[in-house]
Protein backbone atom coordinates (compact mmCIF):
# COMPACT_ATOMS: atom_id res chain seq x y z
CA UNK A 1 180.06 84.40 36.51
CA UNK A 2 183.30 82.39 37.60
CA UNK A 3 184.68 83.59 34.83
CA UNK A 4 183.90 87.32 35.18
CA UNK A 5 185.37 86.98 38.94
CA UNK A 6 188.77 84.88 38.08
CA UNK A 7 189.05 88.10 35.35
CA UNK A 8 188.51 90.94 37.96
CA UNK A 9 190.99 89.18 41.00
CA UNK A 10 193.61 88.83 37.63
CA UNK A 11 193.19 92.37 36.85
CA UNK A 12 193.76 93.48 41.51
CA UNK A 13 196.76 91.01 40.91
CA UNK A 14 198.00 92.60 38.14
CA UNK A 15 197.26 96.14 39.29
CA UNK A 16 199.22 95.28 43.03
CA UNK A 17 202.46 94.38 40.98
CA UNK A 18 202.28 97.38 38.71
CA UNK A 19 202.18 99.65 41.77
CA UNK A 20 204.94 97.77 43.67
CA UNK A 21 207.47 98.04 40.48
CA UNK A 22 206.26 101.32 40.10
CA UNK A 23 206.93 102.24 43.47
CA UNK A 24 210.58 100.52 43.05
CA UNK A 25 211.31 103.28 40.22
CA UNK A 26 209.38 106.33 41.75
CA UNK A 27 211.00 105.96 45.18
CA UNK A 28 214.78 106.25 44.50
CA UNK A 29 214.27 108.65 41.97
CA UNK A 30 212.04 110.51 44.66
CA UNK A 31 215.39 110.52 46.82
CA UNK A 32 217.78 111.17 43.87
CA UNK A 33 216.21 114.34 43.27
CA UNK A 34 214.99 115.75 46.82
CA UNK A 35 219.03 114.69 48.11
CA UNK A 36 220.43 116.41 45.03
CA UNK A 37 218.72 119.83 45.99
CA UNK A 38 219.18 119.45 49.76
CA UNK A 39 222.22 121.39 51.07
CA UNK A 40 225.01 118.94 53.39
CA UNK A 41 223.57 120.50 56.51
CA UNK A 42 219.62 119.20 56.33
CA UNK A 43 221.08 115.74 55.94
CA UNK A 44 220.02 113.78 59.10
CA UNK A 45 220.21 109.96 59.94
CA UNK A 46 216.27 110.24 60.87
CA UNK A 47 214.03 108.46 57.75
CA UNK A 48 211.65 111.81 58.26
CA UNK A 49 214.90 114.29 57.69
CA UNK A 50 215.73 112.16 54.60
CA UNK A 51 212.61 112.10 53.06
CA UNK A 52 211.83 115.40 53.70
CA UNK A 53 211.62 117.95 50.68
CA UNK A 54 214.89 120.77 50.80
CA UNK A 55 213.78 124.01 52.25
CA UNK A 56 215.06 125.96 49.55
CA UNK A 57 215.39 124.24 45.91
CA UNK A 58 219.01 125.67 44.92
CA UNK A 59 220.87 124.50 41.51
CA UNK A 60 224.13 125.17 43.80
CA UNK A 61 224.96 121.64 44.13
CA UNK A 62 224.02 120.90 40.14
CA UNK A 63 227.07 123.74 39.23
CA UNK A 64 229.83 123.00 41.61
CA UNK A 65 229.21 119.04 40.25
CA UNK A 66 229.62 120.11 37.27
CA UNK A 67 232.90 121.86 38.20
CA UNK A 68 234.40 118.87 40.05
CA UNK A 69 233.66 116.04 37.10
CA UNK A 70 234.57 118.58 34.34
CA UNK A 71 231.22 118.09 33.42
CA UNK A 72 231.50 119.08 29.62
CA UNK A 73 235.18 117.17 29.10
CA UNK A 74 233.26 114.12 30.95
CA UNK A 75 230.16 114.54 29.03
CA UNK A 76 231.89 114.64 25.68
CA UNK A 77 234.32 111.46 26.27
CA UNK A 78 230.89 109.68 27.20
CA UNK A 79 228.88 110.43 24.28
CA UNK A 80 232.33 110.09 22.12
CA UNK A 81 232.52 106.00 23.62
CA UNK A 82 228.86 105.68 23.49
CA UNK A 83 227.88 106.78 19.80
CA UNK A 84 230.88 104.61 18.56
CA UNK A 85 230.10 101.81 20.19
CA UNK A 86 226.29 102.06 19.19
CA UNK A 87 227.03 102.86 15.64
CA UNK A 88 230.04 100.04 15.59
CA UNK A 89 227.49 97.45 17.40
CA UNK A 90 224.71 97.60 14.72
CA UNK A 91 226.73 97.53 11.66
CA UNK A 92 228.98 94.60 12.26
CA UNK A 93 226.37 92.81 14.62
CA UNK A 94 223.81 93.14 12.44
CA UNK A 95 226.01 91.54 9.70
CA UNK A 96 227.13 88.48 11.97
CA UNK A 97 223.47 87.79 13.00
CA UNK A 98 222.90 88.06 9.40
CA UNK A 99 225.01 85.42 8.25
CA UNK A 100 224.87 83.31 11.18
CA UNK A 101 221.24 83.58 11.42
CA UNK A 102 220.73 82.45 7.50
CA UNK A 103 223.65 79.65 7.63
CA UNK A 104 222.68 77.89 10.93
CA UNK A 105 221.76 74.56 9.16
CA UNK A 106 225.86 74.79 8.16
CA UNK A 107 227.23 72.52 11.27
CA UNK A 108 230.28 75.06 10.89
CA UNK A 109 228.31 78.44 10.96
CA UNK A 110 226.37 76.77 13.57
CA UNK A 111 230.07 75.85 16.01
CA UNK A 112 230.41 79.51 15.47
CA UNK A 113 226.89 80.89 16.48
CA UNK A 114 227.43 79.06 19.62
CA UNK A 115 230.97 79.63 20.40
CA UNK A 116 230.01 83.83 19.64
CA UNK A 117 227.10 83.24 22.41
CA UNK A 118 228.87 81.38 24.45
CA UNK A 119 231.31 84.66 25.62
CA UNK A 120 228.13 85.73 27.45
CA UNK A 121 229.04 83.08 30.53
CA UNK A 122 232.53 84.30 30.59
CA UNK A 123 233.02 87.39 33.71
CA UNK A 124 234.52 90.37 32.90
CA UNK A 125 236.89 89.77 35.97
CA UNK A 126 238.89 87.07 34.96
CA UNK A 127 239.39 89.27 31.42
CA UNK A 128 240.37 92.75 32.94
CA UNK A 129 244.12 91.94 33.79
CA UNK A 130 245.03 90.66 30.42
CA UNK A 131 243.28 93.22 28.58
CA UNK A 132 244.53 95.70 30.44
CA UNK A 133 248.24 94.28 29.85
CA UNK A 134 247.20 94.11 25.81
CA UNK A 135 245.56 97.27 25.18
CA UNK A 136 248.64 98.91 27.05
CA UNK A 137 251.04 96.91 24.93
CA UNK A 138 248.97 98.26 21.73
CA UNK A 139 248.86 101.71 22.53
CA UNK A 140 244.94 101.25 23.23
CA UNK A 141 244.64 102.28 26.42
CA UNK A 142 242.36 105.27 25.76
CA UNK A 143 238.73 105.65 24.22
CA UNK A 144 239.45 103.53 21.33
CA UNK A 145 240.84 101.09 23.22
CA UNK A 146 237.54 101.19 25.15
CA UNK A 147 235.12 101.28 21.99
CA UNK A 148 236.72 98.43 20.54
CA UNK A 149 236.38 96.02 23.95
CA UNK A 150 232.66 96.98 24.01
CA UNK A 151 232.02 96.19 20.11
CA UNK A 152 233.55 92.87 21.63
CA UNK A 153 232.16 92.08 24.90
CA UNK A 154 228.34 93.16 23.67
CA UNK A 155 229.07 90.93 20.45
CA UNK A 156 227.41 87.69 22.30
CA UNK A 157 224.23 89.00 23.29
CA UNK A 158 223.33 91.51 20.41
CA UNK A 159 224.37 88.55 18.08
CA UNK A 160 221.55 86.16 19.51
CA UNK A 161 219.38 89.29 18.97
CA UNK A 162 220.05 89.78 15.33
CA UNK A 163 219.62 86.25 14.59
CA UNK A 164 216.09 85.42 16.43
CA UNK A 165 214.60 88.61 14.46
CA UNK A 166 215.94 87.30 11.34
CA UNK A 167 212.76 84.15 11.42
CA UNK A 168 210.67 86.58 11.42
CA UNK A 169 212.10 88.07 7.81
CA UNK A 170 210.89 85.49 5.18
CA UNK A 171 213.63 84.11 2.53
CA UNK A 172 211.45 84.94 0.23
CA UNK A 173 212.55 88.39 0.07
CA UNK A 174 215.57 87.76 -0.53
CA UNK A 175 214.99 85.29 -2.91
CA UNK A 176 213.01 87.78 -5.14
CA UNK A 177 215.83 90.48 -5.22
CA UNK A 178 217.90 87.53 -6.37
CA UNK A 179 215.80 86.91 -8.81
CA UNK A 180 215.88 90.87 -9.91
CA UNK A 181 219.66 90.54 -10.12
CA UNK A 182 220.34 91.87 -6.73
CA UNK A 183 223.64 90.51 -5.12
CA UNK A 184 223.54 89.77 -1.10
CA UNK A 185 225.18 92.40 -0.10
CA UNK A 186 223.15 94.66 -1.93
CA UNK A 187 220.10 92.45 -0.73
CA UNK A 188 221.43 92.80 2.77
CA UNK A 189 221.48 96.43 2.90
CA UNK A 190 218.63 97.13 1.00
CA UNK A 191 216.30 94.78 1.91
CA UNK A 192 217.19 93.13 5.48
CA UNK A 193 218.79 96.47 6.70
CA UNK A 194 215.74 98.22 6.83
CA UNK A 195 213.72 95.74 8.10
CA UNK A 196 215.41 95.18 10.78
CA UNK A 197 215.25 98.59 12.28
CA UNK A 198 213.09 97.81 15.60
CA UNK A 199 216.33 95.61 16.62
CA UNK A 200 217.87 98.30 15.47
CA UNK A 201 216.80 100.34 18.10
CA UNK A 202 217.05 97.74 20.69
CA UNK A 203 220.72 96.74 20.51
CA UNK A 204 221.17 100.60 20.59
CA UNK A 205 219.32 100.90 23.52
CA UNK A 206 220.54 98.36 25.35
CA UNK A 207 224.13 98.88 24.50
CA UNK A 208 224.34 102.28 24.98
CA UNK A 209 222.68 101.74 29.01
CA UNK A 210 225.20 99.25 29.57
CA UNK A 211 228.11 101.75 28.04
CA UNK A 212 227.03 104.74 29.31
CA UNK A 213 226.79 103.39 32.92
CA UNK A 214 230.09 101.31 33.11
CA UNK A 215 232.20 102.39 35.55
CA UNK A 216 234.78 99.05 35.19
CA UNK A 217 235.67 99.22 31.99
CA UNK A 218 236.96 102.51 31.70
CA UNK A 219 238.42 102.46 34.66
CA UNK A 220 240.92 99.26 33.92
CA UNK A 221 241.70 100.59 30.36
CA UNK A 222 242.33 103.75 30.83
CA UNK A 223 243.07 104.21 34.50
CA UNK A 224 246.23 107.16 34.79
CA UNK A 225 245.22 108.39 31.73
CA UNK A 226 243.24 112.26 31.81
CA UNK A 227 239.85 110.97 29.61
CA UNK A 228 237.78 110.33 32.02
CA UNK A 229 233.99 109.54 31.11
CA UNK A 230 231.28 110.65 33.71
CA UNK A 231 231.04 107.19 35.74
CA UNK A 232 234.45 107.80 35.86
CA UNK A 233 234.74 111.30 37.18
CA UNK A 234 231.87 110.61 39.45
CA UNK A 235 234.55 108.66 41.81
CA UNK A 236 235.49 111.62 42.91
CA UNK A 237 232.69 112.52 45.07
CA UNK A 238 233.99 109.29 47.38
CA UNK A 239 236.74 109.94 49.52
CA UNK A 240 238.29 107.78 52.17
CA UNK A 241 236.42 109.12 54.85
CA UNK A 242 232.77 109.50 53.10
CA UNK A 243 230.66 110.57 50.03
CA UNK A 244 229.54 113.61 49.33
CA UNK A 245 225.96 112.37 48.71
CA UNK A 246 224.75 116.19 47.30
CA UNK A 247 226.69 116.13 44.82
CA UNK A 248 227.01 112.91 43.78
CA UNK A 249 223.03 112.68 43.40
CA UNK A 250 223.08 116.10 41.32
CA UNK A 251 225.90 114.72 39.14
CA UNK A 252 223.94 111.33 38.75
CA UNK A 253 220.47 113.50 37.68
CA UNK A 254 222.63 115.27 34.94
CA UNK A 255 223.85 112.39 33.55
CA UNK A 256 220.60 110.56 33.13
CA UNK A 257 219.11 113.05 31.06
CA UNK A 258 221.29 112.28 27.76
CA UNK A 259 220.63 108.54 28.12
CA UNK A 260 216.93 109.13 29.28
CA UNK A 261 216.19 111.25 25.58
CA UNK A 262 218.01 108.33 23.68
CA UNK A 263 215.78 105.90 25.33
CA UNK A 264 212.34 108.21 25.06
CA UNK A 265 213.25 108.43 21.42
CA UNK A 266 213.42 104.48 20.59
CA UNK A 267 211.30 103.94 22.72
CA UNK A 268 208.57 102.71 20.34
CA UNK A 269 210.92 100.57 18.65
CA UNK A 270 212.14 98.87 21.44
CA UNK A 271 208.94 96.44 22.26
CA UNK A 272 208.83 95.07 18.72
CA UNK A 273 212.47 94.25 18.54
CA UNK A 274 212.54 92.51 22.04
CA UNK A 275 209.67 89.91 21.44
CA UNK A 276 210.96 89.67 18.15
CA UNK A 277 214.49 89.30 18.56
CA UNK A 278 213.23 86.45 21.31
CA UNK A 279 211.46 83.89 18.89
CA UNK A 280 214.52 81.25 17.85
């Protein structure tokens, strides 16, 4: 009986939190959208005008966004960045956690597994004048420039990742394709590769939120310069004296839709590979 009753105030306890972090999602989304179709006159300063629905649901705001952030030019330069870094990130941190992850008994392949990991502590802040300085110096202040720094900065973190999942891939795998003649980069690729594929599709998603949504980056690199991606071009709905909080919201609805489909399609992927990827 005490047992039966600790269960059902566990499962109140557990249903309370689910509705407050629900509520932390549905609310500002609630607001996204309802400010997004409200025109600049029915915003008030009173909670009931904010939260009130528009009185007529017009796309107005959604096309003269799109007209101010060059939607399309925006849209592409973000999906250019994105997919390259994504693509970039898998390969050649895949391979790292791969032969970090099988070495770490070396004391040297261990130095370097820790020293890789270590970049996580370091701040973007005290980086973004000298990188700025370099990339301008190398002619990289543009996309590539940009791709490249993320390959690097998401190195750390998407390393660590690759090389928890890899305890949960037996040697003996390999050590049979060996034993077939296989060498380890053919192993590797035909073997580990594929196994890997739920941390696959969680360094993708991860990286790809983090890209898509950084404002920082971009802006150091290639401030001056006429690529803008959509963080980027969204700036211009602040001004000196205000926001323009219509727009803005519309511009921020159309640009969660791309990332939101990514995410929706790895999404089954993406449990596996984190409590995976976890286990050291």
């Amino acid at each position: 009986m005490k047992n039966t009753t600790s269960a059902v105030k566990a499962n109140k306890t557990v249903m309370v939190l689910l509705i407050l972090g629900l509520s932390t999602i549905i609310f500002p989304l609630y607001m996204t959208i309802i400010i997004a179709f409200k025109q600049p006159s029915e915003m008030t300063n009173s909670i009931s005008g904010l939260l009130s629905l528009p009185k007529t649901w017009s796309f107005d705001n959604f096309r003269e966004a799109m007209e101010v952030t060059d939607f399309w030019n925006s849209l592409r330069n973000s999906l250019l960045i994105s997919v390259l870094t994504v693509v970039l990130s898998i390969i050649i941190h895949s391979l790292m956690g791969y032969t970090l992850g099988r070495n770490k008994k070396s004391k040297f392949y261990n130095f370097v597994y820790l020293f890789i990991v270590s970049g996580m502590f370091v701040p973007f802040a005290i980086l973004m004048m000298p990188l700025a300085k370099q990339t301008a110096e190398l002619g990289l202040a543009n996309w590539a420039g940009v791709v490249i720094l993320y390959v690097v900065f998401y190195m750390p973190m998407n390393v660590m990742l690759y090389s928890g999942y890899l305890v949960n891939i037996p040697l003996a795998l390999e050590e049979a394709a060996r034993v077939d003649g296989a060498s380890t980069w053919r192993t590797y690729w035909k073997i580990i590769f594929p196994i890997m594929k739920p941390m696959h599709a969680t360094v993708a998603v991860i990286t790809a939120l983090a890209v898509w949504n950084d404002v920082m980056t971009p802006l150091v690199i290639m401030a001056g310069s006429s690529q803008n991606t959509l963080p980027l071009a969204q700036l211009n709905f602040q001004s000196q004296f205000g926001t323009n909080y219509n727009l803005a919201f519309a511009s921020y609805l159309l640009s969660l839709i791309p990332i939101l489909i990514f995410y929706l399609i790895c999404q089954k992927q993406i449990l596996n590979g984190v409590v995976n990827g976890a286990v050291k």
